[in-house]
Protein backbone atom coordinates (compact mmCIF):
# COMPACT_ATOMS: atom_id res chain seq x y z
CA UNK A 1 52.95 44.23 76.14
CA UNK A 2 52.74 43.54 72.37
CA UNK A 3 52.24 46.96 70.43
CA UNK A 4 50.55 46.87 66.68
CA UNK A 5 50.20 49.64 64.10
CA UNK A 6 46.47 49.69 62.66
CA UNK A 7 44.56 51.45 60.49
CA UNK A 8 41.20 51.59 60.81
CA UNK A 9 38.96 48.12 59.71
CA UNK A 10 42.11 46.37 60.60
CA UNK A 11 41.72 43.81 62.64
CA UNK A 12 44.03 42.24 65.49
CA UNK A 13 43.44 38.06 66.04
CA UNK A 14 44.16 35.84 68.78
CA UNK A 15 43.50 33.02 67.77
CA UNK A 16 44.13 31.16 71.20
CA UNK A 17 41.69 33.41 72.71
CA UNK A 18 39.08 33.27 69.98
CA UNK A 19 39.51 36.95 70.31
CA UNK A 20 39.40 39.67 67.53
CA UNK A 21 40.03 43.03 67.93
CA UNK A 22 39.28 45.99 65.37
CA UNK A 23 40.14 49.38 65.08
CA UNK A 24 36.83 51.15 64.15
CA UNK A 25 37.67 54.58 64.28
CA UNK A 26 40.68 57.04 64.33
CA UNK A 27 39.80 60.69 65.22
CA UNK A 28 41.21 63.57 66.94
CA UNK A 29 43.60 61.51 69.24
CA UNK A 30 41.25 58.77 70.19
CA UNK A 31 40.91 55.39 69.08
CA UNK A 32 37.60 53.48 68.53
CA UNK A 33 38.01 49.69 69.15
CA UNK A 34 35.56 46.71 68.54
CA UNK A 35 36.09 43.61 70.62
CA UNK A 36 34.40 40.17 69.33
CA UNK A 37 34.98 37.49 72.15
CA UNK A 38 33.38 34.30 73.11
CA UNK A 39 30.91 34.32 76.61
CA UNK A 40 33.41 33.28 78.99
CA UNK A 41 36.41 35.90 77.99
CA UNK A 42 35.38 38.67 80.39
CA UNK A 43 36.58 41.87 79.06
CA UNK A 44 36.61 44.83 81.45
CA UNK A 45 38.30 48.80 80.89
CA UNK A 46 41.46 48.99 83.62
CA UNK A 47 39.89 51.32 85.69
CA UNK A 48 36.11 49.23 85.88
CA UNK A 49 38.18 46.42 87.00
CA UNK A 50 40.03 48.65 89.51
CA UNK A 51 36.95 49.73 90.91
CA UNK A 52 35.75 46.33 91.05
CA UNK A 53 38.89 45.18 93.01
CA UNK A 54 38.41 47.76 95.42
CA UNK A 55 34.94 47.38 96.52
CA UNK A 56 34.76 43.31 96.00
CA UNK A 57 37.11 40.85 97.24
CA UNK A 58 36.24 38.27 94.59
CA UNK A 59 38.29 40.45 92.16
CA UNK A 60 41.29 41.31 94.05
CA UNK A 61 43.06 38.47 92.19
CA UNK A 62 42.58 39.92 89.01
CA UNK A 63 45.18 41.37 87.60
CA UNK A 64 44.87 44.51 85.11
């Protein structure tokens, strides 16, 4: 796991992924984040794609 330090309207690339990742907001504890990714980069929470792998076999592979 790679760990960064951001402010907010920072922005995190991957370039590999075509990925960019922003910190929108900073407030009592809780992080905002904005996630700009191409179509076919599915991005799920951990605990959507838990649920997922529970009830459908198709996403048992998936790792989170």
């Amino acid at each position: 796991m790679l760990v960064l330090s951001r402010r907010p309207n920072e922005k995190i690339v991957l370039p590999g992924l075509n990925v960019t990742v922003q910190v929108l907001e900073v407030k009592a504890g809780r992080v905002r984040i904005g996630v700009e990714a191409p179509p076919n980069v599915k991005i799920m929470r951990s605990e959507v794609l838990q649920a997922l792998q529970a009830a459908l076999p198709e996403y048992a592979e998936a790792s989170v």
